[in-house]
Protein backbone atom coordinates (compact mmCIF):
# COMPACT_ATOMS: atom_id res chain seq x y z
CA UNK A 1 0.00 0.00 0.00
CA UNK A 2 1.01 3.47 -0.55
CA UNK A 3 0.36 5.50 2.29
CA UNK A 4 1.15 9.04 0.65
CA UNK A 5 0.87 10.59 -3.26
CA UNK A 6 -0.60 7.06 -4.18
CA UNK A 7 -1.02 8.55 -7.72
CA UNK A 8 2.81 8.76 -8.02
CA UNK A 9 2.62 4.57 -8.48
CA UNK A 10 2.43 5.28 -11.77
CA UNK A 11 2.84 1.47 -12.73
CA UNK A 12 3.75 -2.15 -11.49
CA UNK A 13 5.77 -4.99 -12.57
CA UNK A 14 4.53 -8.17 -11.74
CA UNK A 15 7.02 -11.28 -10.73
CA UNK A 16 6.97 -15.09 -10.44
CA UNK A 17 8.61 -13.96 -6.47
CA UNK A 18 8.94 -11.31 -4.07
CA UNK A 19 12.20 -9.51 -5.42
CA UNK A 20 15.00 -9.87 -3.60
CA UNK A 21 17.30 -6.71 -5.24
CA UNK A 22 16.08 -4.60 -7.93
CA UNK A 23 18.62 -2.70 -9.87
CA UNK A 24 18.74 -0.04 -12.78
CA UNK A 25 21.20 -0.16 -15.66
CA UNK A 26 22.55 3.11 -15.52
CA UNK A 27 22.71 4.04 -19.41
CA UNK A 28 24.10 7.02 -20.74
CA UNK A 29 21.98 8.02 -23.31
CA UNK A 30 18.01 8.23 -24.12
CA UNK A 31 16.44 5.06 -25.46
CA UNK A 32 15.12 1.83 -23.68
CA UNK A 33 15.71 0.84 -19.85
CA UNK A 34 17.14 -2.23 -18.87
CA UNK A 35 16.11 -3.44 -15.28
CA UNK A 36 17.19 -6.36 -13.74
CA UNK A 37 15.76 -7.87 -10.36
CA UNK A 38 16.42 -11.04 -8.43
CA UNK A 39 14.10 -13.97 -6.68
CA UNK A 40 15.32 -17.44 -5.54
CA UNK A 41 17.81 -18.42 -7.93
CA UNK A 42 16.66 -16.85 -10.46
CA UNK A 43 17.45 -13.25 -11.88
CA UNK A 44 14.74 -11.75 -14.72
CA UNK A 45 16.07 -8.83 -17.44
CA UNK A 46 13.54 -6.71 -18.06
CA UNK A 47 13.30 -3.81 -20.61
CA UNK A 48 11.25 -1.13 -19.57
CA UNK A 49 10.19 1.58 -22.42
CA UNK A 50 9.43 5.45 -20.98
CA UNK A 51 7.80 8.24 -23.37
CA UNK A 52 10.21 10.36 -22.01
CA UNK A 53 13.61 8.79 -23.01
CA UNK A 54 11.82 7.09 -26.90
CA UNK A 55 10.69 9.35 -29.53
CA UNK A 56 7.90 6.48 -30.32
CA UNK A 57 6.64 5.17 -26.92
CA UNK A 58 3.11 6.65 -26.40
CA UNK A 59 2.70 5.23 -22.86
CA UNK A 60 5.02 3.52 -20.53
CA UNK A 61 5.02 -0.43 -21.13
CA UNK A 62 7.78 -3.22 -20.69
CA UNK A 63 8.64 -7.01 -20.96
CA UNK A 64 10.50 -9.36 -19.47
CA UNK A 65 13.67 -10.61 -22.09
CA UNK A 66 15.01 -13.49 -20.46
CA UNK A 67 15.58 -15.66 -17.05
CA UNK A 68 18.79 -16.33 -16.01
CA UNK A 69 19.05 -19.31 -13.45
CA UNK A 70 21.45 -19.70 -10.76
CA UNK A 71 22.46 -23.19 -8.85
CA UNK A 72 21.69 -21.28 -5.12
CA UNK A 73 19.64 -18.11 -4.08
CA UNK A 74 20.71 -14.18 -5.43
CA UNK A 75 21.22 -11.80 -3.24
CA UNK A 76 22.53 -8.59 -5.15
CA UNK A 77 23.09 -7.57 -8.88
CA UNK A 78 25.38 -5.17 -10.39
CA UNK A 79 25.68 -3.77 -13.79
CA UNK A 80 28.77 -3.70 -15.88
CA UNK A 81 29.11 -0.22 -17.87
CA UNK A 82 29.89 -2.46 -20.88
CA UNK A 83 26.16 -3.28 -20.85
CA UNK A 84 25.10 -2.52 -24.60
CA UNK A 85 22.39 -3.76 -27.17
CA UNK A 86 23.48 -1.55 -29.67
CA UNK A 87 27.42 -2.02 -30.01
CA UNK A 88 27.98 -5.81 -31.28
CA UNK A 89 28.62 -8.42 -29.68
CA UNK A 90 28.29 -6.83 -26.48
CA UNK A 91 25.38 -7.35 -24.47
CA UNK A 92 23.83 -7.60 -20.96
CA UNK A 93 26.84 -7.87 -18.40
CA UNK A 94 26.12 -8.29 -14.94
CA UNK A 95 27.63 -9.40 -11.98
CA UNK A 96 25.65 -11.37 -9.21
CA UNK A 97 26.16 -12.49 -5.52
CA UNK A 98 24.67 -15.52 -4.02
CA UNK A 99 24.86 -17.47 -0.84
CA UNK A 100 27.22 -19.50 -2.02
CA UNK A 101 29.96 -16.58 -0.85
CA UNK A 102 30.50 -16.12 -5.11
CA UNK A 103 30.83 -13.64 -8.18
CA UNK A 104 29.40 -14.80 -10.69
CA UNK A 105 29.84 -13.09 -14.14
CA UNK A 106 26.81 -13.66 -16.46
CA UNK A 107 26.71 -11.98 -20.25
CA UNK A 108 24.08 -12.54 -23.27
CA UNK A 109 24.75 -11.74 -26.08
CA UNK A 110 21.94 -10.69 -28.81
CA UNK A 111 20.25 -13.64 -29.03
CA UNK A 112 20.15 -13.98 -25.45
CA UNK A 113 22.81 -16.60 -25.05
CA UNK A 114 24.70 -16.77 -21.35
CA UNK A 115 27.78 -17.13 -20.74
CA UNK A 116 28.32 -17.47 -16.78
CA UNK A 117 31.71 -17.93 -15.19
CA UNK A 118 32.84 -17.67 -11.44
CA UNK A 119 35.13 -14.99 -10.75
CA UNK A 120 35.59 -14.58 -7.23
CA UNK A 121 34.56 -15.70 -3.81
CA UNK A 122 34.27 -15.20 0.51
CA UNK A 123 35.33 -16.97 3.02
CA UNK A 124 31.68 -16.58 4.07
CA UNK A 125 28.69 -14.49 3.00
CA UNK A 126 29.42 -11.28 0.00
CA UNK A 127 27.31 -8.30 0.75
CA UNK A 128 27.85 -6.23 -2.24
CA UNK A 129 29.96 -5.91 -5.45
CA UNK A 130 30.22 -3.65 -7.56
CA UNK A 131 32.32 -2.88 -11.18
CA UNK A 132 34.76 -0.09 -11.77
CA UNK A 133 32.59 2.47 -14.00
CA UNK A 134 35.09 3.38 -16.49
CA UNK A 135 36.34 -0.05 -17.78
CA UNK A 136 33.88 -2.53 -16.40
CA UNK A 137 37.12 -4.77 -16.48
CA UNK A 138 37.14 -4.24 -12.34
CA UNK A 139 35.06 -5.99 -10.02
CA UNK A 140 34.99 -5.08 -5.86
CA UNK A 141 33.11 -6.89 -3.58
CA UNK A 142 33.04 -6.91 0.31
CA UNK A 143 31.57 -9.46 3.02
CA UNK A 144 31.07 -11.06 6.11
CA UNK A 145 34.85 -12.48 6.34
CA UNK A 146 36.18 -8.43 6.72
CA UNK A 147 37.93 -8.10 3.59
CA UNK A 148 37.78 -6.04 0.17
CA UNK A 149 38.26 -7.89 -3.18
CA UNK A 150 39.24 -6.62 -5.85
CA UNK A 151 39.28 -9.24 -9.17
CA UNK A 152 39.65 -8.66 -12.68
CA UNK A 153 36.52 -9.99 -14.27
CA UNK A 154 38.85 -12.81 -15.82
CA UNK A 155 38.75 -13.96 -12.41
CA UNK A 156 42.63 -12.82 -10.88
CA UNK A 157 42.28 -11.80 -7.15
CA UNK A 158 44.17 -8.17 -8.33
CA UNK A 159 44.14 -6.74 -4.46
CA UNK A 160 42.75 -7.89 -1.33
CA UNK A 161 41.43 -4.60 1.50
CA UNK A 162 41.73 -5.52 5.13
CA UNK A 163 38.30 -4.34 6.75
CA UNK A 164 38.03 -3.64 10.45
CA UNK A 165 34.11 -5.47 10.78
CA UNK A 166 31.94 -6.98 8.28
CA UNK A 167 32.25 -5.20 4.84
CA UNK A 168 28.39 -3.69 3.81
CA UNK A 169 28.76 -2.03 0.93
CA UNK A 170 31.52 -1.20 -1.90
CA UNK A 171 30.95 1.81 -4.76
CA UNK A 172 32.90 3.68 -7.44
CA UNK A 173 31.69 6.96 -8.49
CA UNK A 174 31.32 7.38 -12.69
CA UNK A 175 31.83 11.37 -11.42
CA UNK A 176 34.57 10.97 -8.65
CA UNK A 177 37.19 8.38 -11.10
CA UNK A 178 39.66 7.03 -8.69
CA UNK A 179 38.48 6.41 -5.51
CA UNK A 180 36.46 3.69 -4.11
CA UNK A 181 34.19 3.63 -1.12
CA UNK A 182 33.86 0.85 1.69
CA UNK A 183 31.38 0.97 4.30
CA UNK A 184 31.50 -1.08 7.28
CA UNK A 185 29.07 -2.63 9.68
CA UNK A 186 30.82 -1.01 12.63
CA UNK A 187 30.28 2.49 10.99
CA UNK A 188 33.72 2.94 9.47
CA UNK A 189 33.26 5.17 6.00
CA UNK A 190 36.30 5.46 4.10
CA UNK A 191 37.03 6.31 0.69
CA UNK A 192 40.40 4.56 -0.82
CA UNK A 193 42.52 5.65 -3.87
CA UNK A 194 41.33 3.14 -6.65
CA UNK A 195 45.25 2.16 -7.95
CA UNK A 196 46.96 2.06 -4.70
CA UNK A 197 44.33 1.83 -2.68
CA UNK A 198 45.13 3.19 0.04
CA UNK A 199 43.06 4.93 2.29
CA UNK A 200 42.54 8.80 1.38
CA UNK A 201 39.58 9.78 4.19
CA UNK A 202 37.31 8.43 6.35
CA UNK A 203 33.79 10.06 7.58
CA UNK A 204 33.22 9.87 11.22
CA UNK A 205 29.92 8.11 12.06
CA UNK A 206 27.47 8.59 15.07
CA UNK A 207 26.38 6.24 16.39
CA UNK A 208 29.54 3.79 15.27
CA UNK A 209 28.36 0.13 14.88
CA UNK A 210 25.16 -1.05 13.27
CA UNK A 211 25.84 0.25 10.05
CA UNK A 212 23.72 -1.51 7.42
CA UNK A 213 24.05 0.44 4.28
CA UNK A 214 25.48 3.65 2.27
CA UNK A 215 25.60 5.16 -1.25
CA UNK A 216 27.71 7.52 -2.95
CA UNK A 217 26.15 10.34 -4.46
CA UNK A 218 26.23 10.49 -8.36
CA UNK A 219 24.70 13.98 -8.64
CA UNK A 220 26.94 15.30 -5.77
CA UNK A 221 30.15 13.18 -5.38
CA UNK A 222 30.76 15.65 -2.09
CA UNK A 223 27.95 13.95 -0.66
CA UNK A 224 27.75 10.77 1.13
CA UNK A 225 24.58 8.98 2.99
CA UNK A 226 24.52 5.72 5.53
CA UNK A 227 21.43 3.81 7.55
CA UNK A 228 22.77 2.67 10.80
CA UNK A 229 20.21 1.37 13.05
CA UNK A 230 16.96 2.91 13.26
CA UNK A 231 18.79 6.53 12.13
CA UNK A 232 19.52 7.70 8.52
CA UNK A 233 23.70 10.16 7.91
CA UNK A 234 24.25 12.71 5.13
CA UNK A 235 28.00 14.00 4.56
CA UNK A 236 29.08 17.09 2.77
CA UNK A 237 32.23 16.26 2.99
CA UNK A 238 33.61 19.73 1.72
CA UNK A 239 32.07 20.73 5.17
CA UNK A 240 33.74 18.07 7.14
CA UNK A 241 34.16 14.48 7.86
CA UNK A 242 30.91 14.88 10.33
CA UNK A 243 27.51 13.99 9.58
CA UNK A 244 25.97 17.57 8.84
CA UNK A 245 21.69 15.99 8.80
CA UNK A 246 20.73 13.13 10.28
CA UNK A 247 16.75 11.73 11.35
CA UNK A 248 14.96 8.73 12.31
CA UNK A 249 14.33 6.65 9.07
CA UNK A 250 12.81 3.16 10.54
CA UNK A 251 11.51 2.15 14.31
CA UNK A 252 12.21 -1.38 13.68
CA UNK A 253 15.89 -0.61 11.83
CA UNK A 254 16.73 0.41 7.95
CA UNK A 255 18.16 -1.53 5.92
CA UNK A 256 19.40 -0.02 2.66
CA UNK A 257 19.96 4.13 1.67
CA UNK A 258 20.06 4.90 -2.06
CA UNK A 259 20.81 8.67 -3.55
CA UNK A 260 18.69 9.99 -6.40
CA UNK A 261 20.59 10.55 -9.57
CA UNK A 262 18.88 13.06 -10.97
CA UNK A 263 18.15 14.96 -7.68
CA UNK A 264 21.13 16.88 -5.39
CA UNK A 265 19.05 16.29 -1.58
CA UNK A 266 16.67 13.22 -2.69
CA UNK A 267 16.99 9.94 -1.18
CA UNK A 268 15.44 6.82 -0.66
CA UNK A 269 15.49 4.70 2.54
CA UNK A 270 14.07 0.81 3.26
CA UNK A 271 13.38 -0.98 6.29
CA UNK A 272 13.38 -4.09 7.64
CA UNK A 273 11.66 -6.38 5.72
CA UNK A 274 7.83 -5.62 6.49
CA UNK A 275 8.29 -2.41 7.15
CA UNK A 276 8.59 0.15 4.76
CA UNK A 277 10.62 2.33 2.15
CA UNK A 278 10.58 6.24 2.51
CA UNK A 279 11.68 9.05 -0.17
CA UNK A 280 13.28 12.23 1.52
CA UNK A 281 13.09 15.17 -1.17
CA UNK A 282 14.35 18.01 0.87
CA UNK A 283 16.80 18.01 3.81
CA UNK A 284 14.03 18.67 6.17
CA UNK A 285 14.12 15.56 7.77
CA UNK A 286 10.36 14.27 6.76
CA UNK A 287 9.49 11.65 4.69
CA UNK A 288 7.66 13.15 1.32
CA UNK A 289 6.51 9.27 0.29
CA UNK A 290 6.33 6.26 2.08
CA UNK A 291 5.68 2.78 1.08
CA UNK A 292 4.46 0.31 3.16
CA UNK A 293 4.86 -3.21 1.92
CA UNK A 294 4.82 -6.84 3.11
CA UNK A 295 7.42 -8.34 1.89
CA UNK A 296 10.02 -8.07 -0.91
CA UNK A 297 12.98 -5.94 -0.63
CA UNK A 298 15.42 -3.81 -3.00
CA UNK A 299 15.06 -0.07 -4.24
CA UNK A 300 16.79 1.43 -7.21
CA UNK A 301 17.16 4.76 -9.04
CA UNK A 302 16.83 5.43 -12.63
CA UNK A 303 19.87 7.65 -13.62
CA UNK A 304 18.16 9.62 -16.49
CA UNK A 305 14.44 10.31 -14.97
CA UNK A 306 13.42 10.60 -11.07
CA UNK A 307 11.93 7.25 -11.04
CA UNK A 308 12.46 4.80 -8.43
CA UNK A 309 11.74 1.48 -8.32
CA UNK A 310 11.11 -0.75 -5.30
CA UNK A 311 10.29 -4.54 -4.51
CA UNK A 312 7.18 -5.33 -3.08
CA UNK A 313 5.39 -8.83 -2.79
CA UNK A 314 5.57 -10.39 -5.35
CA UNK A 315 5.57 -6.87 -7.87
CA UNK A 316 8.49 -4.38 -8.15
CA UNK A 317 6.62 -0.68 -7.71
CA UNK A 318 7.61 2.16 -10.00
CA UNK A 319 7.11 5.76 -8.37
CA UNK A 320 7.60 9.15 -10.32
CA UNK A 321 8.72 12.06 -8.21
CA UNK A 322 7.56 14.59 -10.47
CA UNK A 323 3.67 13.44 -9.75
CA UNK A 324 4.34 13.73 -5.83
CA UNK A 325 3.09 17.01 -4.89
């Protein structure tokens, strides 16, 4: 149910199973959207068509292009910038994690052919990857075991990062090239150099455990955002290494923080699974939209149009921010 602007669910996407990560292809130019999501073992490619990014689309429809199975449960999908349906014979490249504690690399090609090879893995359970923006020839991923990897997508182990705690997240910034981000579970922030890496700065965090999630922003590469426990962080970094905003996000604890890519002071939080996801358009600290689902869980942004999509049970929801009032 949506409990605010319920005319900004402008449409829904209906799946075999509750999602369990939802991502955006972040293209570069106007034309079709590709949009991948995750459920059991399985991850679906969809392409989503918008009259505002095709010359020829009257109303916004989609379909589903393929199914790629896995042999164990998904957990998290990243895009490689090589992604392309235009430029032969590149095609859909992705990068998955599964329970398993491995990489997986998966590519079609035009006729929807995959090609899936293992290129890295834990010690215990992966909590995010991610590929280098530029190349795509770079994969990071962090997890449970406290460490970093960094692997060539031929599968070479190029560096390994010593993390204090649990690794959460990993990102590169297409509009900060050189650094890398790692986030930590016991609040450490810290932005590395991307050849040496090294460590360049760190963001202090308050409260400093209980960190479940953070995201880079694309818009604002100054600007970084975290969940930990029940409380949501925002950086300016040119101010400081201290948070400069911070507000209560979820009673029961959040669980993921996504920037807006078309948007400088527009986020997106989601709870516990359950619970709910909220959209923050100002700095004010309130909620403009909130989303109250069952189940399902991942939230992504589109980089070209402020749409965001989140999973719900057994449906991904796509809201428009420009029909919130």
């Amino acid at each position: 149910m949506v409990v605010v602007n319920n005319e900004s669910c402008f449409a829904e996407i209906i799946t075999d199973e509750s999602p369990t990560s939802v991502e955006f292809f972040h293209q570069k130019q106007a034309g079709p959207v590709f949009l991948a999501y995750s459920w059991n073992n399985n991850v679906t490619l969809s392409v989503l068509h918008f009259p505002q990014l095709e010359a020829d689309c009257e109303e916004f429809h989609h379909e589903n292009l393929t199914e790629v199975k896995h042999e164990c449960s998904v957990l998290k999908v990243a895009w490689s910038p090589k992604t392309s349906m235009l430029l032969h014979p590149v095609g859909l490249i992705f990068c998955t994690i599964c329970v398993d504690h491995q990489v997986r690399l998966i590519s079609l090609d035009n006729k929807m052919v995959v090609t899936t090879s293992i290129i890295g893995k834990h010690n215990t359970f992966i909590n995010d990857c991610a590929f280098e923006p530029l190349s795509g020839d770079i994969v990071a991923s962090v997890g449970d075991d406290k460490k970093c990897n960094i692997w060539n997508i031929k599968g070479k182990l190029v560096h390994c990062i010593p993390l204090t705690s649990p690794g959460k997240i990993v990102k590169w910034n297409i509009n900060d090239i050189g650094k890398l981000m790692i986030a930590e579970q016991n609040g450490c922030i810290r932005v590395y150099d991307a050849v040496n890496y090294m460590p360049i700065f760190s963001l202090t965090c308050i409260p400093t455990s209980g960190l479940s999630s953070s995201d880079w922003s694309l818009v604002d590469p100054m600007k970084f955002g975290a969940i930990i426990g029940k409380n949501w962080y925002v950086w300016d970094t040119s101010k400081g290494s201290l948070p400069q905003l911070s507000s209560s996000a979820h009673s029961d604890g959040g669980q993921e923080f996504r920037w807006c890519n078309v948007g400088k002071d527009i986020f997106s939080t989601r709870g516990r699974p359950g619970n709910e996801t909220k959209i923050f358009m100002s700095v004010d600290g309130k909620a403009h939209l909130t989303i109250s689902t069952k189940v399902g869980c991942g939230m992504s942004w589109h980089n070209l149009l402020p749409i965001c999509a989140v999973g719900s049970n057994r449906k991904i929801l796509l809201f428009d921010l420009e029909a919130v009032g």
